[in-house]
Structure formats: structure tokens, C-alpha cells
C-alpha atoms as a PDB file:
ATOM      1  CA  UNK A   1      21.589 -15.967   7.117  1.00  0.00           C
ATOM      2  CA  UNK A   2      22.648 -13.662   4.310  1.00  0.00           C
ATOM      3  CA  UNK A   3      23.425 -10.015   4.743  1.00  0.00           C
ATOM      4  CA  UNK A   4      21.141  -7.684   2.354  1.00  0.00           C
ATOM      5  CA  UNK A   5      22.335  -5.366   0.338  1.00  0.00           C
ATOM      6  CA  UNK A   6      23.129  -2.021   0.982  1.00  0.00           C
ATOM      7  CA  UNK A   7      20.748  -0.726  -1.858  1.00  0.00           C
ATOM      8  CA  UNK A   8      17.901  -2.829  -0.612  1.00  0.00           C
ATOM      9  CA  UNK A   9      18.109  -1.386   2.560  1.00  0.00           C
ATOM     10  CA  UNK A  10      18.583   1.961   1.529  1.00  0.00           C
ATOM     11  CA  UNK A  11      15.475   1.670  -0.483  1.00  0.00           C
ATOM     12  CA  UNK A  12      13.730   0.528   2.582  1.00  0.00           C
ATOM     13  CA  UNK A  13      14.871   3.362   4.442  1.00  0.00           C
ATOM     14  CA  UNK A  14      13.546   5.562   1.534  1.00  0.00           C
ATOM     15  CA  UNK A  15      10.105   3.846   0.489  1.00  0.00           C
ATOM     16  CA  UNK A  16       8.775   4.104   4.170  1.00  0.00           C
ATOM     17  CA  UNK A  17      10.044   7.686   5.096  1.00  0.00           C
ATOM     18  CA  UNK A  18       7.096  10.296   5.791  1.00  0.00           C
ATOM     19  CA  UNK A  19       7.920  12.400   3.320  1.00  0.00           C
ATOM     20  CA  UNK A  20       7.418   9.792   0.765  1.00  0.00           C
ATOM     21  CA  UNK A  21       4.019   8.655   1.800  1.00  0.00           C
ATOM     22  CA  UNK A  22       3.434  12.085   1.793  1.00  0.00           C
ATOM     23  CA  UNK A  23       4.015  12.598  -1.242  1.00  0.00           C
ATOM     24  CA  UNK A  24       2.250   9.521  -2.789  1.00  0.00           C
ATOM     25  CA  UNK A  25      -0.847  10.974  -1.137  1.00  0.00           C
ATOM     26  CA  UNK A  26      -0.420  14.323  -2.850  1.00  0.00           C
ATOM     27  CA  UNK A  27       0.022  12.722  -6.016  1.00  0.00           C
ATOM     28  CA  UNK A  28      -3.079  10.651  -6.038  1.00  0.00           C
ATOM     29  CA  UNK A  29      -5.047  13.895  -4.669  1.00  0.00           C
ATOM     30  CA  UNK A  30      -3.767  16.254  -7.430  1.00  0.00           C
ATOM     31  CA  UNK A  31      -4.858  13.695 -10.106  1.00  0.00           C
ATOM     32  CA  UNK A  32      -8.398  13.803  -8.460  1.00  0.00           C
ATOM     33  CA  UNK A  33      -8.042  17.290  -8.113  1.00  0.00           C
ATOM     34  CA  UNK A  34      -6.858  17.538 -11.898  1.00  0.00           C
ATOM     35  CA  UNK A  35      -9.970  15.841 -12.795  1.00  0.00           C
ATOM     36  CA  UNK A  36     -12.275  18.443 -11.004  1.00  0.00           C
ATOM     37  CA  UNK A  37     -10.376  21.141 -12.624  1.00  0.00           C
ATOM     38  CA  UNK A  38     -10.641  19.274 -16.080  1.00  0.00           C
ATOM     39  CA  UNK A  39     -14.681  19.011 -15.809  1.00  0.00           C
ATOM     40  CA  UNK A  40     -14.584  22.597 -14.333  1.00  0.00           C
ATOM     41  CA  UNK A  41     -13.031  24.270 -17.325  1.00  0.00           C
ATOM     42  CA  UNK A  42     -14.430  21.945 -20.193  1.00  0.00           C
ATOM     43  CA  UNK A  43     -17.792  22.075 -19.246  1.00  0.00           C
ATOM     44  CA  UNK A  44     -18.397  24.873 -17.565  1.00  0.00           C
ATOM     45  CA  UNK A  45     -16.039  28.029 -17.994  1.00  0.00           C
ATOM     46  CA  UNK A  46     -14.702  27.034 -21.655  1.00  0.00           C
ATOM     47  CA  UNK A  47     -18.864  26.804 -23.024  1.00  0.00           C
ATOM     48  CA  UNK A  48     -19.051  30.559 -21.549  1.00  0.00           C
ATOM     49  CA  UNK A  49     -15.485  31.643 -22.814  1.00  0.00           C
ATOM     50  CA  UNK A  50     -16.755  30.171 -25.984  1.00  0.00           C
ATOM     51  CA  UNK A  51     -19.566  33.022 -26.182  1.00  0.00           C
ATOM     52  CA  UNK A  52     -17.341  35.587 -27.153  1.00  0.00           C
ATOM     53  CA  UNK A  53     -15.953  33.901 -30.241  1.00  0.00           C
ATOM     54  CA  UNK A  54     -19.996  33.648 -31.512  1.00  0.00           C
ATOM     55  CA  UNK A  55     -20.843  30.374 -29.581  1.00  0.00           C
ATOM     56  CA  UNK A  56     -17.460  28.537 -31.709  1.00  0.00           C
ATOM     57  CA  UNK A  57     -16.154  25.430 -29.631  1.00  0.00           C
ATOM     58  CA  UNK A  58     -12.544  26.041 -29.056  1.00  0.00           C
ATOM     59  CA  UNK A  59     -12.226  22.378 -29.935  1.00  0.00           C
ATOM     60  CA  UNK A  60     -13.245  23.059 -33.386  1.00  0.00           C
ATOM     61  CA  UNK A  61     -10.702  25.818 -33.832  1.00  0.00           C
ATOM     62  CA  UNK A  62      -8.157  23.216 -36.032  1.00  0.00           C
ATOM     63  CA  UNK A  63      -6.155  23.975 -39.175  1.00  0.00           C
ATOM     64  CA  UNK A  64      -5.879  21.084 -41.926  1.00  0.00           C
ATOM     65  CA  UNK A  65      -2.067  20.236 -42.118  1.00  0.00           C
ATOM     66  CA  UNK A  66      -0.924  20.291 -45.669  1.00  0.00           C
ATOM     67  CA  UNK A  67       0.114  16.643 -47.527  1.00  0.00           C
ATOM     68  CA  UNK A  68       3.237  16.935 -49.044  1.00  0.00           C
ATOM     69  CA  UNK A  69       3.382  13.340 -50.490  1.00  0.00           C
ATOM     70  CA  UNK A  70       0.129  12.486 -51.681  1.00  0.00           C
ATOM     71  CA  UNK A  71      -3.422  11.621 -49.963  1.00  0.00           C
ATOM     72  CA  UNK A  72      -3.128   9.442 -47.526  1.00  0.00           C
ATOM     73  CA  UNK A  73      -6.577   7.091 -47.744  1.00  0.00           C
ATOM     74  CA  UNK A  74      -7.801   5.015 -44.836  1.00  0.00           C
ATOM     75  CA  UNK A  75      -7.800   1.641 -45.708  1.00  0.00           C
ATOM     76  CA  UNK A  76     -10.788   0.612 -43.500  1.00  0.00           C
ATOM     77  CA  UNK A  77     -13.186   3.655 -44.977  1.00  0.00           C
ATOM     78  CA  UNK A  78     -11.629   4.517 -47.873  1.00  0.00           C
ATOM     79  CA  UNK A  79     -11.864   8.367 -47.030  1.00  0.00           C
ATOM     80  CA  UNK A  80      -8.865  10.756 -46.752  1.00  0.00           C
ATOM     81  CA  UNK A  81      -7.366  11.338 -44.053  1.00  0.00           C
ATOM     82  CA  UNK A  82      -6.907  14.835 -42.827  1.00  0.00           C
ATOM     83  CA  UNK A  83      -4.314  15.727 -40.214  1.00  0.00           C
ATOM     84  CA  UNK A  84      -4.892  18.532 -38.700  1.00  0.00           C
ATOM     85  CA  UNK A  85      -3.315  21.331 -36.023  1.00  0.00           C
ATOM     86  CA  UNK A  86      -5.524  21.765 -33.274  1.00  0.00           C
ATOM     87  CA  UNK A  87      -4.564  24.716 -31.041  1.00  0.00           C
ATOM     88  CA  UNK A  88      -8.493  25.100 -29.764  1.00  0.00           C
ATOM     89  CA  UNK A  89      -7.108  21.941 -27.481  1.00  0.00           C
ATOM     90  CA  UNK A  90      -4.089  24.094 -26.873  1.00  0.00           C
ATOM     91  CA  UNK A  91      -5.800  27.232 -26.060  1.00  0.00           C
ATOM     92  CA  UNK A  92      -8.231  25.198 -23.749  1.00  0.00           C
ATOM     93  CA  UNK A  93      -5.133  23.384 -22.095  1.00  0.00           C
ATOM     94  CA  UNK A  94      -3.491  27.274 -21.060  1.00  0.00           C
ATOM     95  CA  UNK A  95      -6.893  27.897 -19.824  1.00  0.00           C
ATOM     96  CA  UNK A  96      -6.332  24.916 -17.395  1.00  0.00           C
ATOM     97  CA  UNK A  97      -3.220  25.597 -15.877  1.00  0.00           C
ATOM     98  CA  UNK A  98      -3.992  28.715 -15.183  1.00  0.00           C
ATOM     99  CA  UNK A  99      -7.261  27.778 -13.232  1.00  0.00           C
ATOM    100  CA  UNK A 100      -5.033  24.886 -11.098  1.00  0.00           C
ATOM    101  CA  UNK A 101      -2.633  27.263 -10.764  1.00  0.00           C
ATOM    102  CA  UNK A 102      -4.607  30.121  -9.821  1.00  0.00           C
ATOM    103  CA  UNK A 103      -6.090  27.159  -7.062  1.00  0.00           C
ATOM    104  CA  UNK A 104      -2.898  25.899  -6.096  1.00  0.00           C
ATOM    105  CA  UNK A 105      -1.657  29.427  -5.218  1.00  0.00           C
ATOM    106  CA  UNK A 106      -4.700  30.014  -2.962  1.00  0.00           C
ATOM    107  CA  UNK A 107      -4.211  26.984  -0.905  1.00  0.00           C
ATOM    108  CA  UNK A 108      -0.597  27.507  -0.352  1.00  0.00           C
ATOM    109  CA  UNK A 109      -1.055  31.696   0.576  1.00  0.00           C
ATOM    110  CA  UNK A 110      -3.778  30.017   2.778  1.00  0.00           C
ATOM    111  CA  UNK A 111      -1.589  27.134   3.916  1.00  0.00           C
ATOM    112  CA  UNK A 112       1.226  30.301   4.772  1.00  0.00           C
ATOM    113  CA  UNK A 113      -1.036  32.399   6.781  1.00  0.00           C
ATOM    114  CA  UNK A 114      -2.119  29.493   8.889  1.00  0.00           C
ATOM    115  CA  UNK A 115       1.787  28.815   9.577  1.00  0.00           C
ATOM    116  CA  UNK A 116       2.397  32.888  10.355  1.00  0.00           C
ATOM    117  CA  UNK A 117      -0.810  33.104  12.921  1.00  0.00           C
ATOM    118  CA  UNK A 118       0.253  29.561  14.575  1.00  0.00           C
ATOM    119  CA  UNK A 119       4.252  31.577  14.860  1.00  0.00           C
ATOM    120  CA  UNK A 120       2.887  34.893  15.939  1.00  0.00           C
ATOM    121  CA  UNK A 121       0.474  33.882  19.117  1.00  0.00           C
ATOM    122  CA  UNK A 122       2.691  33.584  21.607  1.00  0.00           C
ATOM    123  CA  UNK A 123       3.203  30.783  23.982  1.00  0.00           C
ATOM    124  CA  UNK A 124       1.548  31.592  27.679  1.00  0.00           C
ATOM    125  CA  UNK A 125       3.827  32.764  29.901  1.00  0.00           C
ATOM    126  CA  UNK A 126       4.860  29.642  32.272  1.00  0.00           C
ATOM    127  CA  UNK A 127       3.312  29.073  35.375  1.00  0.00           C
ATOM    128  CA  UNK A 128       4.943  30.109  38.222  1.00  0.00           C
ATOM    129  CA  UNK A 129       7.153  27.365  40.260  1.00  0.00           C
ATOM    130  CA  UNK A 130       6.490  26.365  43.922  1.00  0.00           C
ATOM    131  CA  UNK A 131       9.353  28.193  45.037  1.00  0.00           C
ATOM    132  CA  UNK A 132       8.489  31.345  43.395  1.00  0.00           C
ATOM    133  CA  UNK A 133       4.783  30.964  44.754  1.00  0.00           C
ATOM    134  CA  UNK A 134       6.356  30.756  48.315  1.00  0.00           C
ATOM    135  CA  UNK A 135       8.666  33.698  47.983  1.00  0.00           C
ATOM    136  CA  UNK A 136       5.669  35.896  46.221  1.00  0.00           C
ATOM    137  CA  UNK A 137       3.381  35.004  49.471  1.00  0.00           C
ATOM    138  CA  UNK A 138       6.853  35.755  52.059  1.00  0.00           C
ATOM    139  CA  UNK A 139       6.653  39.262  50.039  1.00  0.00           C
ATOM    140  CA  UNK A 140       3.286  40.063  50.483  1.00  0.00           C
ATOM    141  CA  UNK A 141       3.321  39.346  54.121  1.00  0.00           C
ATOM    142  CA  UNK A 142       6.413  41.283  54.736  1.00  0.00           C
ATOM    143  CA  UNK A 143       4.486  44.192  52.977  1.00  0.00           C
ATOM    144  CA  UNK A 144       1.331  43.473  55.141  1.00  0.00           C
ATOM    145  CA  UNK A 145       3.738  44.440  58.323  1.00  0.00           C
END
């Protein structure tokens, strides 16, 4: 039977550690959890953000992007096309991270104090062996006398 490889087995060693399920698991969570955020902020903080401005979408906020070399036409409409610089997308991005990482933070400072109150309670004292039992009950009756 053939030896395997040294990398192969490495790999093994690597693919099926904790820490790596681990952090398969957190991946696929934070990309749910990215989706949450993404429907939080588009649809319901950026519409009241969007107030302010006069009721503006920040996804309208573009800027045409000059053409240097001519039009360029689309050859299935026949229309110009327009490229444009959209930092409403950009501005509304910002606005994301901050939220995820404004709920990120939370759950670790949470995560943290958990940890410090499970290290400060202190373990029971231990209970008392036989022998100790024996000589406490020796003491009290030499007290007793």
C-alpha cells in the first residue's frame, strides 16, 4: 500500500481541526447576518436617512462621467450610453459597515463580559476530606471535655 503524502495529510490534519469548522460556521452566519443588515439599512434606515436630503434616494445621487472619445451608442437600443459615478451606493455602503460594525462590537463587549463574570465567580471552596472531617469531630470533642 502506498504511503500518502505529507501535504495530503497535513491538509487532513488542517480541514478537520475545530477551529476550522468553526470558522466555516461563522462564515456562512455572517453572510446571513450580512443579509439582515443589508435589508435593515436599504429598506428601512436609508428611506428615513433619505428624509433629510428632501425625500432624494441616495441611489439616485450619481454624476454622468464625461466621454472623452465620442458617444458610445448601444447597439441593441440605439440610445447613448451614460456612465455614470454613483457615490449614493457609496454613501449607502459606509452606512452599512458602520451598522455591522456597530453590531459586531456589541456581541463581542457582550461575548467579553460573559468571559469576565464566568473568571470572577470563584470556584467553591472544596469539600472537606474524610480525614479532615475526623480530626474536626476529635477537636470538638476534646473541646466538649
Amino acid at each position: 500500500m502506498a504511503k500518502k503524502p505529507a501535504i495530503l495529510s497535513e491538509f487532513k490534519e488542517f480541514a478537520v481541526k475545530g477551529n476550522m469548522l468553526d470558522m466555516a460556521v461563522g462564515v456562512i452566519i455572517g453572510g446571513a447576518f450580512k443579509t439582515v443588515v443589508d435589508a435593515l439599512t436599504e429598506k428601512i434606515i436609508m428611506p428615513i436617512v433619505s428624509m433629510f436630503p428632501g425625500g432624494v434616494s441616495f441611489e439616485s445621487w450619481k454624476v454622468a462621467l464625461p466621454q472623452f472619445f465620442g458617444e458610445r451608442i448601444d447597439p441593441e437600443t440605439g440610445a447613448v450610453m451614460v456612465n455614470y459615478l454613483k457615490f449614493g451606493d457609496f454613501i449607502s455602503a459606509i452606512i452599512n459597515f458602520f451598522i455591522m460594525a456597530f453590531v459586531i462590537f456589541m456581541i463581542v463587549k457582550g461575548m467579553n463580559r460573559l468571559r469576565r463574570k464566568k473568571e470572577e465567580t470563584p470556584a467553591p471552596p472544596p469539600a472537606p476530606s474524610a480525614q479532615e472531617l475526623l480530626l474536626t469531630e476529635i477537636r470538638d470533642l476534646l473541646r466538649e471535655k
